[in-house]
N, C-alpha and C. Protein backbone atom coordinates (compact mmCIF):
# COMPACT_ATOMS: atom_id res chain seq x y z
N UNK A 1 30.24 10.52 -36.12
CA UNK A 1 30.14 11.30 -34.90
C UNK A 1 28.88 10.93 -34.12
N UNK A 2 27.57 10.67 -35.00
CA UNK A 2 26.41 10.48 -34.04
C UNK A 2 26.48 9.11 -33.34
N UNK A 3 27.29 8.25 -34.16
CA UNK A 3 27.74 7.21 -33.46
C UNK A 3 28.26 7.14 -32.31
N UNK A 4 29.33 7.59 -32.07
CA UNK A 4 30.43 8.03 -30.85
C UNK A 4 29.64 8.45 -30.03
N UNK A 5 28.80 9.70 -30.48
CA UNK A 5 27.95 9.80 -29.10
C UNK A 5 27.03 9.24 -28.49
N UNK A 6 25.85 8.02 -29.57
CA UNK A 6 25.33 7.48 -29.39
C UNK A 6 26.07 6.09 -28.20
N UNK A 7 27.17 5.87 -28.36
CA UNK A 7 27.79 4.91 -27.75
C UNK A 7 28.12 5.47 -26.11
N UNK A 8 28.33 6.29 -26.22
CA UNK A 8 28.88 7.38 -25.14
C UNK A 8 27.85 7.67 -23.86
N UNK A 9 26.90 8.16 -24.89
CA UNK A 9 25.74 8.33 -23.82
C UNK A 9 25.11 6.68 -23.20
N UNK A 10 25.15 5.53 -24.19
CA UNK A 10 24.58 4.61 -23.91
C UNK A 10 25.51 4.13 -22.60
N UNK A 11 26.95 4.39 -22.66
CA UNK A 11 28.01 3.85 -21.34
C UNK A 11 27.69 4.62 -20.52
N UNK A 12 27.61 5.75 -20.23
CA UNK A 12 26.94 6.87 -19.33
C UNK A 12 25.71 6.17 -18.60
N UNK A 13 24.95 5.74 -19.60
CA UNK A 13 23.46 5.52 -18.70
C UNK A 13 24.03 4.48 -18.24
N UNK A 14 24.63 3.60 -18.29
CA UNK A 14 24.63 2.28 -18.14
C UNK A 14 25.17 2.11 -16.78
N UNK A 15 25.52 3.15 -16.25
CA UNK A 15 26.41 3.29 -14.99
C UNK A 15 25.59 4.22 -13.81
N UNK A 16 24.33 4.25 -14.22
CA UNK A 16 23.26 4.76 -13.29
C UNK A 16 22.76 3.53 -12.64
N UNK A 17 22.40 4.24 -11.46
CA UNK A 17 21.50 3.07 -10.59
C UNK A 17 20.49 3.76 -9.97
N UNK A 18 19.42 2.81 -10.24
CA UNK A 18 18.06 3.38 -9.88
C UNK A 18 17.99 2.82 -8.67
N UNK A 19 16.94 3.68 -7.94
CA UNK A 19 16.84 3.51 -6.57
C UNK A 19 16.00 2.26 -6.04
N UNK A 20 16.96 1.48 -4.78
CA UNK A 20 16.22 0.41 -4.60
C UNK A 20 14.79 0.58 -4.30
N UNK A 21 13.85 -0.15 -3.92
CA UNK A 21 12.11 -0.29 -3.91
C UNK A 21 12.17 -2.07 -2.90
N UNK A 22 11.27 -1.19 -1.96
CA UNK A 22 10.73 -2.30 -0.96
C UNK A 22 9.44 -2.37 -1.96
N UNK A 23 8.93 -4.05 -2.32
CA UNK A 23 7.65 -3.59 -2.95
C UNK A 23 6.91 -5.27 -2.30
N UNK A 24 5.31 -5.20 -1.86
CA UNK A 24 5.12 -6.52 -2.35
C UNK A 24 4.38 -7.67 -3.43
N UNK A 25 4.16 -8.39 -2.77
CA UNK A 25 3.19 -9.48 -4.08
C UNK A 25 2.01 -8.80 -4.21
N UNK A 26 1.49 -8.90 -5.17
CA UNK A 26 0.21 -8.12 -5.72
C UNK A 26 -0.93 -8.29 -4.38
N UNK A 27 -2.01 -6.80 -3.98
CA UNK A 27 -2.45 -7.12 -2.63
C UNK A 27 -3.99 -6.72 -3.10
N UNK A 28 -4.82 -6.97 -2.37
CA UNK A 28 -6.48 -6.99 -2.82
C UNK A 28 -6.97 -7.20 -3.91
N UNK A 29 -6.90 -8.27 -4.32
CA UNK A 29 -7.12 -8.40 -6.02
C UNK A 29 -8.74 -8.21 -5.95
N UNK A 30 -9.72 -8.61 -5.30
CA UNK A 30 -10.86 -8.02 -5.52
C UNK A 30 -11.50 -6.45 -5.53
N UNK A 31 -10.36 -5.90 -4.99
CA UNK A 31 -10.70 -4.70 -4.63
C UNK A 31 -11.37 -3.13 -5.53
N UNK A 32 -12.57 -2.81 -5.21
CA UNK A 32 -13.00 -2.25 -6.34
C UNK A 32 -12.86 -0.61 -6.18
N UNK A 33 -12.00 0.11 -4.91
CA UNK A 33 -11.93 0.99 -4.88
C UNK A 33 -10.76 1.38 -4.48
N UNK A 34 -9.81 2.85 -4.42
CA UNK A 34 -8.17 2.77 -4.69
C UNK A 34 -8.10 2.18 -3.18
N UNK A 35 -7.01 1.61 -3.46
CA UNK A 35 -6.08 1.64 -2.21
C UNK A 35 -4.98 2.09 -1.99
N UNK A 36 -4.42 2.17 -0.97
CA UNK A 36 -3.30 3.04 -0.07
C UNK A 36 -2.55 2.13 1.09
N UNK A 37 -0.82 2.30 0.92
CA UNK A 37 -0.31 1.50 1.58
C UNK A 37 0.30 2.45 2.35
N UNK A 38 0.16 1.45 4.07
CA UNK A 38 1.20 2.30 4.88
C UNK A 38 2.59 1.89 4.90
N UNK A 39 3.42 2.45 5.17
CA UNK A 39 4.66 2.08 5.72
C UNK A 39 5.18 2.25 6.70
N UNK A 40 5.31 1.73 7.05
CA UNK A 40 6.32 1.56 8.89
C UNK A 40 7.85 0.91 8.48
N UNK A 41 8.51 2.42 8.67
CA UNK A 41 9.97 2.18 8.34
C UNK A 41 10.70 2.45 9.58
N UNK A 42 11.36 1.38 10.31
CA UNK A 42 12.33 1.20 11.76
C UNK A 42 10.92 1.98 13.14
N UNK A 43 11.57 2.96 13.65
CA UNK A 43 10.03 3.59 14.31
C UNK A 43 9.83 4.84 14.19
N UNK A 44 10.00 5.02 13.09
CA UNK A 44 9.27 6.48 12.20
C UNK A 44 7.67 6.08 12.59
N UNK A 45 7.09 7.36 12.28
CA UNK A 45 5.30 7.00 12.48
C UNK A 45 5.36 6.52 10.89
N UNK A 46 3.93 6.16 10.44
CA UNK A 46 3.08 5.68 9.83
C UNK A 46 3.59 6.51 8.39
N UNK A 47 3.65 6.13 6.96
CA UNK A 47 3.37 7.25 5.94
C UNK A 47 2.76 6.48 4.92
N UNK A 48 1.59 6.87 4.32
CA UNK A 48 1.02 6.62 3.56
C UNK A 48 1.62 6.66 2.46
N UNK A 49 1.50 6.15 1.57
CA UNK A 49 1.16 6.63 -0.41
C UNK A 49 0.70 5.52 -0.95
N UNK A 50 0.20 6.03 -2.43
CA UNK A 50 -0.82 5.38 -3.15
C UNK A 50 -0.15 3.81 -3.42
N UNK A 51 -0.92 3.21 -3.74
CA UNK A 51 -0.46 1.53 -4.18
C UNK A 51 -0.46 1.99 -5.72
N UNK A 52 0.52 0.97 -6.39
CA UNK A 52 0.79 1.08 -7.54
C UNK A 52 0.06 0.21 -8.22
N UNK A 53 -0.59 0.72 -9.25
CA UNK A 53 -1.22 -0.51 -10.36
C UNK A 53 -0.28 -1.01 -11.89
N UNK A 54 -0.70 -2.24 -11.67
CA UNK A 54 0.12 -2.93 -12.69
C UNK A 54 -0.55 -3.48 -13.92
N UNK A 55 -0.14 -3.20 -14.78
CA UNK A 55 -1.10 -3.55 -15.84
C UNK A 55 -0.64 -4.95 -16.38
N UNK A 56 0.40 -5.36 -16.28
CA UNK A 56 0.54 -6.86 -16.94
C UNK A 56 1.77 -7.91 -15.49
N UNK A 57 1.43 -8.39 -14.79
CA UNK A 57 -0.13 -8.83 -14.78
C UNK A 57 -0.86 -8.43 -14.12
N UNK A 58 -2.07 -7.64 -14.26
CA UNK A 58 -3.10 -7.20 -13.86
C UNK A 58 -2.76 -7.37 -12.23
N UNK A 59 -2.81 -6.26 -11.30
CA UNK A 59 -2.87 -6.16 -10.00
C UNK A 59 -2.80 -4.76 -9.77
N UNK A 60 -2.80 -4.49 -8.35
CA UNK A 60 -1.94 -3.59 -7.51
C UNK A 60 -1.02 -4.02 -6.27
N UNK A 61 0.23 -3.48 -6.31
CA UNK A 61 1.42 -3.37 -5.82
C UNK A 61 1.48 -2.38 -4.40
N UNK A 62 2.10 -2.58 -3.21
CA UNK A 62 2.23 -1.40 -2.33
C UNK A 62 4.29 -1.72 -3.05
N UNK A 63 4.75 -0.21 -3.14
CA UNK A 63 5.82 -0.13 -3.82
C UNK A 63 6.70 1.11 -3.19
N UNK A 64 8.12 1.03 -2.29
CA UNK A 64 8.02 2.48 -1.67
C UNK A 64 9.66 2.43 -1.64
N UNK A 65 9.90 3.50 -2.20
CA UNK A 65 11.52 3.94 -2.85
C UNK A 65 12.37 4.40 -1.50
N UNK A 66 13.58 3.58 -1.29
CA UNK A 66 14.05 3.63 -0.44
C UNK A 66 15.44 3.81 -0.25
N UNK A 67 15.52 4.86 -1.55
CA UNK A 67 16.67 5.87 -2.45
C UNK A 67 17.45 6.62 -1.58
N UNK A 68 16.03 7.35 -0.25
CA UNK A 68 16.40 8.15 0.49
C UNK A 68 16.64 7.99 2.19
N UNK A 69 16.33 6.77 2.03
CA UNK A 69 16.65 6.35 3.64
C UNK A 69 18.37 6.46 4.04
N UNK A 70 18.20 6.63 5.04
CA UNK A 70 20.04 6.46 5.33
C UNK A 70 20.93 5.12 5.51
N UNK A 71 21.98 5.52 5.44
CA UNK A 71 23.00 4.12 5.27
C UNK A 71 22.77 3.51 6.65
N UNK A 72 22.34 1.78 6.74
CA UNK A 72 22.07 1.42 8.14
C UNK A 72 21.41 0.23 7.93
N UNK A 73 21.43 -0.49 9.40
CA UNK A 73 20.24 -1.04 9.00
C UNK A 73 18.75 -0.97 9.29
N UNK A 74 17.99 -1.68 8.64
CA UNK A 74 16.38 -1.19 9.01
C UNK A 74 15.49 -2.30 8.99
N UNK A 75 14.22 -2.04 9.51
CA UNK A 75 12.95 -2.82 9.28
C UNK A 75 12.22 -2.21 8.75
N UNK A 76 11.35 -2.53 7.84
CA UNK A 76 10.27 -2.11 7.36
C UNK A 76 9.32 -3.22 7.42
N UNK A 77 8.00 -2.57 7.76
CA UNK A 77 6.67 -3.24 7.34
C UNK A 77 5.54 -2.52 7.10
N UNK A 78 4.53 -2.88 6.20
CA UNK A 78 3.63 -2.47 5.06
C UNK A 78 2.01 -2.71 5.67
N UNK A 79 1.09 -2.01 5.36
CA UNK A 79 -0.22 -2.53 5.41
C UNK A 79 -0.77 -1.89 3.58
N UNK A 80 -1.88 -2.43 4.11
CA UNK A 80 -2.90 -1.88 2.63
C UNK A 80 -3.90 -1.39 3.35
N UNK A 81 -4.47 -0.35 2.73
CA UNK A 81 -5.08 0.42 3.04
C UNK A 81 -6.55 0.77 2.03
N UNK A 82 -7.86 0.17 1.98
CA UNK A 82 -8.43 1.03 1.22
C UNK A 82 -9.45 1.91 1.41
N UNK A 83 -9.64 3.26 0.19
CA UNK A 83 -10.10 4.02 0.96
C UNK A 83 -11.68 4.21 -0.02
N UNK A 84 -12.27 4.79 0.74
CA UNK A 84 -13.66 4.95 0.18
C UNK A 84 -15.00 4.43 -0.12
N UNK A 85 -14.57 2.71 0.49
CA UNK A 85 -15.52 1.93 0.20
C UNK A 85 -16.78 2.69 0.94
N UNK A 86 -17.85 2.02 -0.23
CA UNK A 86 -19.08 2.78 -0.31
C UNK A 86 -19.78 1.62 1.21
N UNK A 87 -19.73 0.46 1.25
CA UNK A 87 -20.24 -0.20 2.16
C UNK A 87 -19.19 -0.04 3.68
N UNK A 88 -18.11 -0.56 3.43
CA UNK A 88 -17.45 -0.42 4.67
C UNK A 88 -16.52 1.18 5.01
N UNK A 89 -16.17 1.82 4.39
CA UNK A 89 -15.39 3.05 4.63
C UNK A 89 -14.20 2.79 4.42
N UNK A 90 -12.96 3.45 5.34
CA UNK A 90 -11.76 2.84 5.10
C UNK A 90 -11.19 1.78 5.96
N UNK A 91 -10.31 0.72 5.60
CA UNK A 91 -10.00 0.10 6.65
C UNK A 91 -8.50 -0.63 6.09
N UNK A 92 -7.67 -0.90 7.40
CA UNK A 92 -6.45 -1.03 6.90
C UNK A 92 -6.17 -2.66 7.56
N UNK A 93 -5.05 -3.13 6.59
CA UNK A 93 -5.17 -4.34 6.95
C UNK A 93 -4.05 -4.77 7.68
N UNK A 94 -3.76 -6.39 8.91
CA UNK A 94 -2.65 -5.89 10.00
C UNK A 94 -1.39 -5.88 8.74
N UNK A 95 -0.32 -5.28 9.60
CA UNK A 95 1.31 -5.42 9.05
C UNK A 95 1.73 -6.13 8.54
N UNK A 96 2.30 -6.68 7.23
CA UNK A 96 3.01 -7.06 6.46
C UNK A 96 4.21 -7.84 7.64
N UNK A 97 4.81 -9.18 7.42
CA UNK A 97 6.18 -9.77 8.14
C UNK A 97 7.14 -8.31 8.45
N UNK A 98 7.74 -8.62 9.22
CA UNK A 98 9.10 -7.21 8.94
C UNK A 98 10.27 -7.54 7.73
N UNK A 99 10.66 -6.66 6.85
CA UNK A 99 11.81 -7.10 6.38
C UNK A 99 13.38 -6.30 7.01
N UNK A 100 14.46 -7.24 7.41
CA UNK A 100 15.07 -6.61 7.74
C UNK A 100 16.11 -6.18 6.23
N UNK A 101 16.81 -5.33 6.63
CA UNK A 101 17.71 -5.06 5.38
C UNK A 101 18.30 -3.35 5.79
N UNK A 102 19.43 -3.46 4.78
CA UNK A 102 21.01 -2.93 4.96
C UNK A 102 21.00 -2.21 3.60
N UNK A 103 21.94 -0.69 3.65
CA UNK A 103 22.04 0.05 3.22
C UNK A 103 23.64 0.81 2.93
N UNK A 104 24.28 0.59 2.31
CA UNK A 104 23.53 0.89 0.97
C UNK A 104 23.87 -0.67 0.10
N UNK A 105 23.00 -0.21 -0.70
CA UNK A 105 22.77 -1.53 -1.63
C UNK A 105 22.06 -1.64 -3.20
N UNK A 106 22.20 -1.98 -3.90
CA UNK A 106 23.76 -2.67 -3.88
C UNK A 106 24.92 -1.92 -4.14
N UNK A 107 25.83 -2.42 -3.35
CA UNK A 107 27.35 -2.09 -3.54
C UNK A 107 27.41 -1.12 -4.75
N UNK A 108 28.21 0.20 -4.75
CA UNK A 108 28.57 1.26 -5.76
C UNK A 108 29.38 -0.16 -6.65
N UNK A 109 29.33 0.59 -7.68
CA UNK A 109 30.16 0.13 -8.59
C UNK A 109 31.77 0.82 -8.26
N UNK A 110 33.21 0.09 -8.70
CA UNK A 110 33.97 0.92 -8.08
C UNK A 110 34.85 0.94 -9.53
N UNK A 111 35.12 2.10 -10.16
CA UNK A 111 36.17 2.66 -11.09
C UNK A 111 37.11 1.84 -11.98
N UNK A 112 36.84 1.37 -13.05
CA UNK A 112 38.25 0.40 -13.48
C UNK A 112 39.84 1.29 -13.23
N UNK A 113 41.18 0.49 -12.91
CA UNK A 113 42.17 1.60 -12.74
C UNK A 113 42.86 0.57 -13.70
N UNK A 114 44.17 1.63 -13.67
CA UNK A 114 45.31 0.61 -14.50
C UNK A 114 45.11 0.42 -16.06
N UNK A 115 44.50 2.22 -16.67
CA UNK A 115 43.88 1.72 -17.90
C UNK A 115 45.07 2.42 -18.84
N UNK A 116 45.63 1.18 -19.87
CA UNK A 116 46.63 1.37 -20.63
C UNK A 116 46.45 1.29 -22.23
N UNK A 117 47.60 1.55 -23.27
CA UNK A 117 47.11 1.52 -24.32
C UNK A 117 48.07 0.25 -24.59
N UNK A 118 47.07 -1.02 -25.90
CA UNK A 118 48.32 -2.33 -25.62
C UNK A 118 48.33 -1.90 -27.63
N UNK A 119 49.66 -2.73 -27.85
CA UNK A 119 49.44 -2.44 -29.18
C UNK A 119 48.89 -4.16 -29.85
């Protein structure tokens, strides 16, 4: 029985999809205090959040989940942002290329049909 369910739940997960992520190549590698990425998604204003750190291989990431945007298409582009420097303050760096890109994605998975018993 713990089998069966063990198998069960493993087909279950297996049919989740995690939400796509605009992310880019590792950004301020010298950088000795946090940073913060903007995003500019189509012409929404500005939204911040934190840059992601990566531990293997060693960097930080601007990384921004795009689970909840609507079906369409879009541009996005990115800055880095850091904040607190003790010599310069904060300062942000220009825009990232635009990426264009389409929603939703990837493609749902769609239902096997036609399911029979063979002997």
């Amino acid at each position: 029985m713990k089998s069966f369910a063990s198998v069960v739940l493993m087909l279950i997960s297996s049919l989740a999809w995690g939400a796509p992520f605009v992310q880019s190549l590792p950004v301020a590698p010298g950088a000795t205090t946090s940073l913060q990425c903007g995003v500019l998604l189509d012409a929404t204003p500005k939204v911040v959040i934190p840059a992601t750190a990566l531990i293997t291989p060693a960097g930080t990431i601007c990384k921004f989940d795009v689970g909840a945007v609507p079906v369409g298409q879009h541009t996005i582009t990115m800055t880095v942002i850091t904040t607190n420097d003790p010599k310069y303050g904060s300062q942000e760096s220009p825009p990232s290329v635009p990426l264009a890109f389409s929603l939703p994605w990837p493609t749902p998975l769609v239902a096997p049909g036609g399911l029979q018993l063979t002997p």
